[in-house]
C-alpha atoms as a PDB file:
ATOM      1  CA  UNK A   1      -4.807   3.924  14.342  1.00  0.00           C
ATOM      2  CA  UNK A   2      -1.082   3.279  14.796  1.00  0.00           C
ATOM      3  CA  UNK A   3      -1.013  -0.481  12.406  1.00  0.00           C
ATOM      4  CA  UNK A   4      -3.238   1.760  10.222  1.00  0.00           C
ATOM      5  CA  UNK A   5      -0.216   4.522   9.858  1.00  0.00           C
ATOM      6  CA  UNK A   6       2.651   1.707  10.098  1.00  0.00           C
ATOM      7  CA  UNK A   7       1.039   0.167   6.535  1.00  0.00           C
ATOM      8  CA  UNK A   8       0.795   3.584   5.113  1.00  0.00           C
ATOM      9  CA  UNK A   9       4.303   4.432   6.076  1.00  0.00           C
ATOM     10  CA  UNK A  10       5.779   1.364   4.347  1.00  0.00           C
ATOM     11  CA  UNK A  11       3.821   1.613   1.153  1.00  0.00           C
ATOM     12  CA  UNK A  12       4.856   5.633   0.735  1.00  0.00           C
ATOM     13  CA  UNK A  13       8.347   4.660   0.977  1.00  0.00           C
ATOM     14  CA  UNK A  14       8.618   1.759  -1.471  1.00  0.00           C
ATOM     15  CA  UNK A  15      11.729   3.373  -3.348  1.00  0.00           C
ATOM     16  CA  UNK A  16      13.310   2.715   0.428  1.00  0.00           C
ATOM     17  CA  UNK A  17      16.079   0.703  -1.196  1.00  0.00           C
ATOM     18  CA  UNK A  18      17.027   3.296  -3.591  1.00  0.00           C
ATOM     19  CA  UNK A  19      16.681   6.660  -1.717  1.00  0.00           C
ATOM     20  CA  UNK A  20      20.282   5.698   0.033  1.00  0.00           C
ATOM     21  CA  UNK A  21      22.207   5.065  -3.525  1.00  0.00           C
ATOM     22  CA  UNK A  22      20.390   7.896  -5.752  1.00  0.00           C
ATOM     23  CA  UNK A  23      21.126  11.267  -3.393  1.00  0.00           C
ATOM     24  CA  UNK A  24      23.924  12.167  -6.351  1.00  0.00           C
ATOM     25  CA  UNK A  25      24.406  15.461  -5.853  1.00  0.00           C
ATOM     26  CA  UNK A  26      21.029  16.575  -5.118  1.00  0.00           C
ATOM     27  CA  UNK A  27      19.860  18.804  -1.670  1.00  0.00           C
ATOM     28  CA  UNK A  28      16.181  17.024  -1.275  1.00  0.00           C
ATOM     29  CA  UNK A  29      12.801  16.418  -2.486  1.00  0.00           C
ATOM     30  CA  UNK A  30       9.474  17.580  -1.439  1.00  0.00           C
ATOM     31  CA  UNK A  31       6.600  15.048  -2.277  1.00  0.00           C
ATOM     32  CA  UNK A  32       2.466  15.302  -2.311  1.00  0.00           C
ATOM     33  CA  UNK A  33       0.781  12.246  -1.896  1.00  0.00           C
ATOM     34  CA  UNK A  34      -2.812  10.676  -1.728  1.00  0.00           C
ATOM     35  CA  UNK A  35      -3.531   7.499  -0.505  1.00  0.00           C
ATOM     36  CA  UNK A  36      -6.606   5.184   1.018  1.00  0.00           C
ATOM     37  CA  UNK A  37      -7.030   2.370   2.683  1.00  0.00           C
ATOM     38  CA  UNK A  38      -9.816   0.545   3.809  1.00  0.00           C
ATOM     39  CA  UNK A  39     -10.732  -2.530   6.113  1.00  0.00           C
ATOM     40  CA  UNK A  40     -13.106  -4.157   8.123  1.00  0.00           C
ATOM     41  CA  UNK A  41     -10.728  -5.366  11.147  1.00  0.00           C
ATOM     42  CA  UNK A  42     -11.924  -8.793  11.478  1.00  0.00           C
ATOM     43  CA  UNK A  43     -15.360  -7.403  12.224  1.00  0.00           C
ATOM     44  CA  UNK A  44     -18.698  -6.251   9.782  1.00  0.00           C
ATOM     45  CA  UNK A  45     -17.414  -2.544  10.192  1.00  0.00           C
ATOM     46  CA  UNK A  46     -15.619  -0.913   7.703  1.00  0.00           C
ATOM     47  CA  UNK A  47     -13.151   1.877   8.427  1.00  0.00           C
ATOM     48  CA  UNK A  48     -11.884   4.109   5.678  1.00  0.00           C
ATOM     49  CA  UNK A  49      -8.897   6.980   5.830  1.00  0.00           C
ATOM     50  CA  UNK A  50      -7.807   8.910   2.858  1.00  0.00           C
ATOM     51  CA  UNK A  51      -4.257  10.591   3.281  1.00  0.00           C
ATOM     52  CA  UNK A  52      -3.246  13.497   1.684  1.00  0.00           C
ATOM     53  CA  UNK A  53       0.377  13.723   2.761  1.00  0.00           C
ATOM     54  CA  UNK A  54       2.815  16.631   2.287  1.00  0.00           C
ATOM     55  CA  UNK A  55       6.794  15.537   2.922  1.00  0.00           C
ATOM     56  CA  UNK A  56      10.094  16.866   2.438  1.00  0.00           C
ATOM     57  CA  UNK A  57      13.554  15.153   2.951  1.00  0.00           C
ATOM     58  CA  UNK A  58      16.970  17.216   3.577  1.00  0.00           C
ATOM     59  CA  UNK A  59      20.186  15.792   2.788  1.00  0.00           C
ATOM     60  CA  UNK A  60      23.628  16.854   4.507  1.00  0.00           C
ATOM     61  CA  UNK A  61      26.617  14.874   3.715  1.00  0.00           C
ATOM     62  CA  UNK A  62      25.602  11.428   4.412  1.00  0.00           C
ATOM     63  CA  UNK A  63      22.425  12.142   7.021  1.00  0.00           C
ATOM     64  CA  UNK A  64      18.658  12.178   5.971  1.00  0.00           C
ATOM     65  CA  UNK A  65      16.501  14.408   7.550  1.00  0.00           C
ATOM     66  CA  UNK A  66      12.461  13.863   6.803  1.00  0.00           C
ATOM     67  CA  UNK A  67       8.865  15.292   7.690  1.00  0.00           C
ATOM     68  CA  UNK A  68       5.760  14.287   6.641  1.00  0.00           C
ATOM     69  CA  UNK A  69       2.450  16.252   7.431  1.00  0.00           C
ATOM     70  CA  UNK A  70      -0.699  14.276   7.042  1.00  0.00           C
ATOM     71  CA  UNK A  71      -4.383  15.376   6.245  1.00  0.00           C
ATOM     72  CA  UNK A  72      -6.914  13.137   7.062  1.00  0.00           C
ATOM     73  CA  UNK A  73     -10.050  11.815   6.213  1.00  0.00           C
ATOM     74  CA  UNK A  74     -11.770   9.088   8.433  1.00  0.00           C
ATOM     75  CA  UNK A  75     -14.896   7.069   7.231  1.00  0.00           C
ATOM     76  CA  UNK A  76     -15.820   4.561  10.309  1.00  0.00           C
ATOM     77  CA  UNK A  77     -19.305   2.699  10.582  1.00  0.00           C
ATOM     78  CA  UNK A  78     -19.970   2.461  14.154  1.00  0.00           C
ATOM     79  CA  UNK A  79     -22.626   0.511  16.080  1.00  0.00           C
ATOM     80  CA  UNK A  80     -25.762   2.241  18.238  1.00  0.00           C
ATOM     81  CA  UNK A  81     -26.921  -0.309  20.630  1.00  0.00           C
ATOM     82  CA  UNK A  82     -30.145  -0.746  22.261  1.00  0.00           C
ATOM     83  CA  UNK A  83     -29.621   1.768  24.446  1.00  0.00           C
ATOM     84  CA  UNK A  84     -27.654   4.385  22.751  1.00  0.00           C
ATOM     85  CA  UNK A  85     -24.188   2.694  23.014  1.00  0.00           C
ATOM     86  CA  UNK A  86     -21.492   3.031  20.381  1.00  0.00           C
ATOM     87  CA  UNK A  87     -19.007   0.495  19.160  1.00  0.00           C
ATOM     88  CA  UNK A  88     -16.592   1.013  16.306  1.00  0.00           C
ATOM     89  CA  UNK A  89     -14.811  -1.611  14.341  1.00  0.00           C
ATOM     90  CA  UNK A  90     -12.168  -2.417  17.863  1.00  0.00           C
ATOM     91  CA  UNK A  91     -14.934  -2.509  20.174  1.00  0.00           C
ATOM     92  CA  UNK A  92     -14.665  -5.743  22.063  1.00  0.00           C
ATOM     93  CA  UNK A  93     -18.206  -6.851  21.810  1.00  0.00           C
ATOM     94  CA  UNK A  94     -18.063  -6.744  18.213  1.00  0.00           C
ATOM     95  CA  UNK A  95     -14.154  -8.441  17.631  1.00  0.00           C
ATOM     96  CA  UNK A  96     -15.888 -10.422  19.985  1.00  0.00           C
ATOM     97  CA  UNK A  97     -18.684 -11.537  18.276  1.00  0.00           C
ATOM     98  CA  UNK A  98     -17.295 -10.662  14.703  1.00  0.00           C
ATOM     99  CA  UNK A  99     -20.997  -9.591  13.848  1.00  0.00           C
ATOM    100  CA  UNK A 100     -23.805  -6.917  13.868  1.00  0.00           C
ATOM    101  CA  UNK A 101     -25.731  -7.188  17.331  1.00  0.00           C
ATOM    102  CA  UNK A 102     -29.363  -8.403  16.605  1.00  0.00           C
ATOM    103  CA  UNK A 103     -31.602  -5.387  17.296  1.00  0.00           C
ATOM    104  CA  UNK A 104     -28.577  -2.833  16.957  1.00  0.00           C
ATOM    105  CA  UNK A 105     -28.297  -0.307  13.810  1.00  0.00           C
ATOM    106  CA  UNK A 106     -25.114   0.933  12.319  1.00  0.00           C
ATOM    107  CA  UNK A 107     -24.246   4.563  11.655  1.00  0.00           C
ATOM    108  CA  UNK A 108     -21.542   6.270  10.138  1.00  0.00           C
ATOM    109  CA  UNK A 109     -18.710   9.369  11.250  1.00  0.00           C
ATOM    110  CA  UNK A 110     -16.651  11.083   8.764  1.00  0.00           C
ATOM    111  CA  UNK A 111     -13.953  13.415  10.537  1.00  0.00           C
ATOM    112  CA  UNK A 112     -11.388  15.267   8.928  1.00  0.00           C
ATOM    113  CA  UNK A 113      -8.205  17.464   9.966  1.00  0.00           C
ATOM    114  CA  UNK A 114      -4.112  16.629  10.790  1.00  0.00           C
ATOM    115  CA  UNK A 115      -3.090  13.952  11.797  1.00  0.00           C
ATOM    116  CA  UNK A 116       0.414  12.781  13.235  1.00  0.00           C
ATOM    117  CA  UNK A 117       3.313  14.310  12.296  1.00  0.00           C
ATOM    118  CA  UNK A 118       6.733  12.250  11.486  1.00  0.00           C
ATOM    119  CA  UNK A 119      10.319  13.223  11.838  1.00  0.00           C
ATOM    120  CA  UNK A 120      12.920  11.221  11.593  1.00  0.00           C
ATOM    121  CA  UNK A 121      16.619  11.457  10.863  1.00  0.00           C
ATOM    122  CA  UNK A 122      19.298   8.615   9.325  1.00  0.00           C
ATOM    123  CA  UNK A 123      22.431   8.055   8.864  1.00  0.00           C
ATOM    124  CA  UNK A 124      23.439   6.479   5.399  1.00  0.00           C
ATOM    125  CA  UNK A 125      27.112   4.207   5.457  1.00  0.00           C
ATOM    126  CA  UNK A 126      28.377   3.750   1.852  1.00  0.00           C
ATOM    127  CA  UNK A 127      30.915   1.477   0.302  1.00  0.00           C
ATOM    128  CA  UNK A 128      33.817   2.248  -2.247  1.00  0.00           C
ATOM    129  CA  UNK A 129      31.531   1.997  -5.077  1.00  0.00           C
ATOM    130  CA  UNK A 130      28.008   2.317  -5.954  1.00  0.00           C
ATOM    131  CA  UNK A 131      26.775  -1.390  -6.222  1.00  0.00           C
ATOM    132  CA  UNK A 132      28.696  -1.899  -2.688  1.00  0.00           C
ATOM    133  CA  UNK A 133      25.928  -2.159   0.349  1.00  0.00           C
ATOM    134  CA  UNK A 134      24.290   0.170   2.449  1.00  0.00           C
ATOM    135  CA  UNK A 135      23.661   0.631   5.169  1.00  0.00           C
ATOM    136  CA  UNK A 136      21.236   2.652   7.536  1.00  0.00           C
ATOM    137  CA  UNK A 137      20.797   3.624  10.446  1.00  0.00           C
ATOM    138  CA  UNK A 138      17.888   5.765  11.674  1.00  0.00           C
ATOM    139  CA  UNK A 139      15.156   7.466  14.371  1.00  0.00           C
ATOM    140  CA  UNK A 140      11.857   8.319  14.075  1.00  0.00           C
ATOM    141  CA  UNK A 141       9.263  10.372  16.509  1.00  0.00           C
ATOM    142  CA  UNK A 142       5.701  10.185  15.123  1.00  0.00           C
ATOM    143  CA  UNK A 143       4.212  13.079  17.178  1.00  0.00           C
ATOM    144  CA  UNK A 144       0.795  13.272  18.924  1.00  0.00           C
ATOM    145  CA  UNK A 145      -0.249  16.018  16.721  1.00  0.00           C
ATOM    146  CA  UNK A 146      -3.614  14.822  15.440  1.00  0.00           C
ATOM    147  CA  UNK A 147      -6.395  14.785  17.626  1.00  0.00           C
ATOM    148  CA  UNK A 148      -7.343  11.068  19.209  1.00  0.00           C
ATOM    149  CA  UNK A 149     -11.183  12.166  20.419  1.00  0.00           C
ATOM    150  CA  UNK A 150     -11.819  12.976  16.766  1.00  0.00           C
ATOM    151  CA  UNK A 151      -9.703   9.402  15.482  1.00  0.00           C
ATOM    152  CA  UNK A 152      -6.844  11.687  13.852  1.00  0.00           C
ATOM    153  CA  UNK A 153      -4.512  10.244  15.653  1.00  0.00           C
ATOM    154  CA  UNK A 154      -3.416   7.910  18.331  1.00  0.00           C
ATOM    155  CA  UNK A 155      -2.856  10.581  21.302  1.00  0.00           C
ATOM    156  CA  UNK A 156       0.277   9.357  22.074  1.00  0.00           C
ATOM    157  CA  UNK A 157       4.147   9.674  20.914  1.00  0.00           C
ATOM    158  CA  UNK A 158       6.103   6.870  19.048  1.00  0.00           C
ATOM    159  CA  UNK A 159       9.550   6.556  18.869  1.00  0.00           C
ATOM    160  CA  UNK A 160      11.076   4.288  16.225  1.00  0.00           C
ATOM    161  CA  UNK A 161      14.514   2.714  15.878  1.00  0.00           C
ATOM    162  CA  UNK A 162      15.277   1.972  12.241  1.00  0.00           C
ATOM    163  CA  UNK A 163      18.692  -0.192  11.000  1.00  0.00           C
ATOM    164  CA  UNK A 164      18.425  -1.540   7.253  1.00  0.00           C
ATOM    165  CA  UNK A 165      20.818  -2.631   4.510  1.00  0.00           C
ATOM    166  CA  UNK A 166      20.539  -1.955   0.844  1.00  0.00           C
ATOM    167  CA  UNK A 167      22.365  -3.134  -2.418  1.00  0.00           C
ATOM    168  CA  UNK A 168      21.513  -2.125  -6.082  1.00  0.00           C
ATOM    169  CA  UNK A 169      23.114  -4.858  -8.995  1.00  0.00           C
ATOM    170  CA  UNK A 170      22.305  -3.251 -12.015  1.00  0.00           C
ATOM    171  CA  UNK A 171      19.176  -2.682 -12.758  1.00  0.00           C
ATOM    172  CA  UNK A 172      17.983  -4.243  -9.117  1.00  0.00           C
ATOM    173  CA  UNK A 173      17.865  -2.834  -6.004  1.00  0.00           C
ATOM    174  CA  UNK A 174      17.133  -4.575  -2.831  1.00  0.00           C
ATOM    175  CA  UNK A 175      16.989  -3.771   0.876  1.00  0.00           C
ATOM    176  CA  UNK A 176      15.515  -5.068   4.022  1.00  0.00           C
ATOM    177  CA  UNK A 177      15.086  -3.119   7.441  1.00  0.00           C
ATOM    178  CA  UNK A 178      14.178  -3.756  10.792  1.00  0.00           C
ATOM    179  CA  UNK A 179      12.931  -1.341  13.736  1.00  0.00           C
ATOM    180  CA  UNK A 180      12.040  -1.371  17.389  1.00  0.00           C
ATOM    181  CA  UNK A 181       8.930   1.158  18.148  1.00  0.00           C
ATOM    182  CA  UNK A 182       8.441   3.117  21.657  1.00  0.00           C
ATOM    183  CA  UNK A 183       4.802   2.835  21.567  1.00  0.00           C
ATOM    184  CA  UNK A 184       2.969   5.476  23.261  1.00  0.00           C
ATOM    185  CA  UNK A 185       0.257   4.832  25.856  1.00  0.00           C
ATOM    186  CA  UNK A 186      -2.794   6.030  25.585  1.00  0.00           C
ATOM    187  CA  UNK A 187      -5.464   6.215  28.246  1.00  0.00           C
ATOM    188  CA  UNK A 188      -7.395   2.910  28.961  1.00  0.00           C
ATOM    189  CA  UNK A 189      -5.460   0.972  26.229  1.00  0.00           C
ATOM    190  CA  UNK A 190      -2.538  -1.483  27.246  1.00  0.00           C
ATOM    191  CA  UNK A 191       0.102  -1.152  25.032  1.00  0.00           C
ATOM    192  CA  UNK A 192       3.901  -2.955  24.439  1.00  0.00           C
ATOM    193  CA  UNK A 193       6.603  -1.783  21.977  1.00  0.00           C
ATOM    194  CA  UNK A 194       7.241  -3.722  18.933  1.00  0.00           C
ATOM    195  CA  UNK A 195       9.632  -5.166  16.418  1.00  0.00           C
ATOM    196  CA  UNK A 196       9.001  -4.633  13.063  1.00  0.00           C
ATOM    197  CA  UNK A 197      10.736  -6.387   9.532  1.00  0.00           C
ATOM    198  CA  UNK A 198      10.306  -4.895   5.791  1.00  0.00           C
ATOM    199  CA  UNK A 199      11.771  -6.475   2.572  1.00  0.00           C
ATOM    200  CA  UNK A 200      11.728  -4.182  -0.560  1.00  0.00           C
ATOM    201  CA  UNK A 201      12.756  -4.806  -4.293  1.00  0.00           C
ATOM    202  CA  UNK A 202      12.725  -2.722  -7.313  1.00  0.00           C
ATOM    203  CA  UNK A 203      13.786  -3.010 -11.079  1.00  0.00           C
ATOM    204  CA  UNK A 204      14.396  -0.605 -13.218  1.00  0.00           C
ATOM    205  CA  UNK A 205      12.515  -1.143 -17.011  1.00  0.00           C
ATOM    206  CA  UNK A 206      14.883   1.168 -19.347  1.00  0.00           C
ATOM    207  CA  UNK A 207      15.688   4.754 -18.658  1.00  0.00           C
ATOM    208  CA  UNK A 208      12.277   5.595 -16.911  1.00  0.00           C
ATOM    209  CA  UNK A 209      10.228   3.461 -15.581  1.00  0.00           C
ATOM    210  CA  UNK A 210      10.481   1.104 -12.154  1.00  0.00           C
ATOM    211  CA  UNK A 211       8.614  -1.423 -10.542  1.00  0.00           C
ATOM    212  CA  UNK A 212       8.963  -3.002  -6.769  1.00  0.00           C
ATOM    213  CA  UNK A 213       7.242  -4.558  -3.676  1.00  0.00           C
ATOM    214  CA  UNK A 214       7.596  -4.245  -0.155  1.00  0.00           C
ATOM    215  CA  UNK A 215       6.268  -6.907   2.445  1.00  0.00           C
ATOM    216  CA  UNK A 216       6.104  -5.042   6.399  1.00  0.00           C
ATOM    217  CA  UNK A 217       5.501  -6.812   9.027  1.00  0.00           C
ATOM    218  CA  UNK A 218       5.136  -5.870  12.780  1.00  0.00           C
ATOM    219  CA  UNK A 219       4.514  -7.288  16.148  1.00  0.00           C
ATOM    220  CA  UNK A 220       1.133  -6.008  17.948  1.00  0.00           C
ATOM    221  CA  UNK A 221       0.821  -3.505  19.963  1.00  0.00           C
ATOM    222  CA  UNK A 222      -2.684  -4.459  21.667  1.00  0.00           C
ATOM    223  CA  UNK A 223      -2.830  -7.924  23.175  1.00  0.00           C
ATOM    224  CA  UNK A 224      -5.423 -10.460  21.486  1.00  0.00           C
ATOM    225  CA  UNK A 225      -4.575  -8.377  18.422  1.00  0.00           C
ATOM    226  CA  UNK A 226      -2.961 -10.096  15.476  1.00  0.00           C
ATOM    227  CA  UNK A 227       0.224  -8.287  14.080  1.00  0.00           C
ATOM    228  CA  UNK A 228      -0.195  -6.260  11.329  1.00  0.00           C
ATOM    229  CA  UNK A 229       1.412  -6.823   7.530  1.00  0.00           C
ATOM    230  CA  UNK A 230       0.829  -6.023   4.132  1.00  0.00           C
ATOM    231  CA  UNK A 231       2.330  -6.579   1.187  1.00  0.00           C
ATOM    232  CA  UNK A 232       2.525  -3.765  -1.639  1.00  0.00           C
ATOM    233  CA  UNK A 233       3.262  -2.876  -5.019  1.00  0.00           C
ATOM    234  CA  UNK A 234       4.645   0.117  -6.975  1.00  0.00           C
ATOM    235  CA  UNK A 235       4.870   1.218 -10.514  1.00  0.00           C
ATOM    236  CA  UNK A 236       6.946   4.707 -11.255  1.00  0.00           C
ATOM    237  CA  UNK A 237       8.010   6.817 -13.665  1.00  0.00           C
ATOM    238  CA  UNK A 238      10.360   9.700 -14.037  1.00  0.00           C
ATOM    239  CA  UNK A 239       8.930  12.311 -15.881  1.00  0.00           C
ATOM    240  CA  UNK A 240      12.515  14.409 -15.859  1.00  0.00           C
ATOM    241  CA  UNK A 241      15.560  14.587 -14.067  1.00  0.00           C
ATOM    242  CA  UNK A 242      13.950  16.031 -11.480  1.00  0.00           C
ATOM    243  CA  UNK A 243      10.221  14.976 -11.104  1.00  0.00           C
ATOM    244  CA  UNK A 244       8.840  11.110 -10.395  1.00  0.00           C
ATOM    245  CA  UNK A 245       5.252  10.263 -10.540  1.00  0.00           C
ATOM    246  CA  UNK A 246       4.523   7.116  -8.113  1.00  0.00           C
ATOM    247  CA  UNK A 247       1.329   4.448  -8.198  1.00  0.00           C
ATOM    248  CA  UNK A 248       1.045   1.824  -5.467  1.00  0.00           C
ATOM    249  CA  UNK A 249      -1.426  -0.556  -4.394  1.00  0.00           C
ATOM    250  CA  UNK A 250      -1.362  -2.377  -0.212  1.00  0.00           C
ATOM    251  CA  UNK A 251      -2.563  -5.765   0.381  1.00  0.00           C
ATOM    252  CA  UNK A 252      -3.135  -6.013   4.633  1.00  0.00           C
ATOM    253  CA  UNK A 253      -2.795  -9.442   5.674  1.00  0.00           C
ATOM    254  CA  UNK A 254      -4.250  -9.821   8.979  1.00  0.00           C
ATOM    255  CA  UNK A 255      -7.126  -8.129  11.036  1.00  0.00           C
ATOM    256  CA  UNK A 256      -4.836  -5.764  12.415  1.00  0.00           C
ATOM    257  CA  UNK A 257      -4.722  -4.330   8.810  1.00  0.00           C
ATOM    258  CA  UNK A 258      -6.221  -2.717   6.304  1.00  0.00           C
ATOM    259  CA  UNK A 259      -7.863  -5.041   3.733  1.00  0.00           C
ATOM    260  CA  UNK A 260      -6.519  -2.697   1.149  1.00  0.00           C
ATOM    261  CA  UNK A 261      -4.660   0.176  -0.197  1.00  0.00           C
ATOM    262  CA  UNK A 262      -3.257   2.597  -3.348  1.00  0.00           C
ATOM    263  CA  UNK A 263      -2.484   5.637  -4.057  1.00  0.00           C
ATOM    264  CA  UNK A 264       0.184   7.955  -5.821  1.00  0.00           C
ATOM    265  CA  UNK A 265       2.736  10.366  -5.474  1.00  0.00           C
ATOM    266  CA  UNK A 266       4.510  13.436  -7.425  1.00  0.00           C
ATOM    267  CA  UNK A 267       8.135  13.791  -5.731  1.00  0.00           C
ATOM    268  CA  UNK A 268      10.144  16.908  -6.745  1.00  0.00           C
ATOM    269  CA  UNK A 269      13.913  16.217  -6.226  1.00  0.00           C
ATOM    270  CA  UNK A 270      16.352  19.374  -6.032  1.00  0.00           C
END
């Protein structure tokens, strides 16, 4: 569940590399998002979630506060063995095996309800002008809020360092970050902390429209796991001053991801 959330994090926050050079003189935004992704792990399981995700940022001075509240809903074919066992799409007999056990049928659970809740706070450093660089520098607690026997969450706390740097030149805006997670341990699953790299462009086309990618990448978590990245894509457009309406599509490159992802966004800024 957590390289699930990581993906879904990064391709939310695609306008990364502008959100530290376009506060202006504005308080926050509040944005209501949708988003699914869907993947078969490396395995002949599929697992979808579809997000609906409420978040709200606070600015004071130069410091970023954020919260996002996810609603989830979970699609994941599972396996009923010969005797009544169940494996899902990490079971090790079936990343094993990468197949369907002969004789075994598959079933499906759909569970809905919270999931994790994110804070986080940063800490924006500006030049003398506003195509000097930025930089960031930033925490994040992902809170066990969602519940793990019903796969709405991971059961466990993250904690995530973030430092970045960002830079707009005209029309362009580019920015890189990296972060160190606290990964949480869960019962019966091994777990490390993790490094984690994301490069993000955008380009503003005239007075309201703006296109970008984002590549994330980050270590794994579980060993024999491969480490999860994607690579995504946005198109936006400001409908006012005020309001921005947000497309994106997520391409997971490994097992450890999703095999793909979209979705949009409406952000409010005040």
């Amino acid at each position: 569940m957590k390289s699930i959330a990581t993906l879904l994090v990064h391709t939310a926050v695609l306008l990364c590399c502008t959100h530290a050079v376009a506060q202006d003189a504005q308080r926050g935004l509040v944005r209501l998002g949708y988003d699914s992704s869907t993947g078969k792990y490396g395995t002949d399981l599929r697992a979808t979630t579809q997000t609906t995700r409420l978040a709200g940022s606070w600015y004071v001075g130069d410091w970023t506060f954020d919260a996002s509240l996810p609603y989830l809903r979970r699609d994941v074919e599972s396996v009923v063995g010969a005797r009544g066992t169940r494996f899902g799409p990490r079971a090790a007999l079936i990343v094993a095996s990468g197949r369907v056990p002969p004789g075994s049928r598959t079933t499906r659970t759909i569970t809905e309800g919270i999931g994790d809740v994110t804070t986080s706070a940063s800490r924006y450093f500006y030049g003398a002008d506003a195509e000097s660089l930025v930089w960031e520098a930033g925490v994040s607690v992902k809170w066990n809020t969602g519940d793990a026997d019903r796969n709405l969450g991971s059961g466990a706390r993250d904690v995530t360092f973030l430092g970045g740097a960002f830079k707009r030149t005209g029309r362009l805006n580019l920015g890189s970050s990296i972060t160190y997670t606290l990964v949480g341990e869960t019962s019966g699953t091994p777990v490390k902390d993790v490094w984690g790299l994301s490069f993000d462009a955008s380009y503003r086309l005239g007075e309201a429209w703006r296109v970008g990618s984002s590549f994330a990448w980050e270590q794994a978590a579980v060993a024999g796991t491969q480490a999860p990245r994607s690579l995504s894509v946005f198109v936006a457009r400001d409908l006012s001053a005020s309001m921005r309406l947000q497309f994106s599509a997520m391409r997971g490159g490994s097992t450890s991801s999703p095999n793909w992802g979209g979705g949009a966004s409406l952000t409010l800024r005040f």
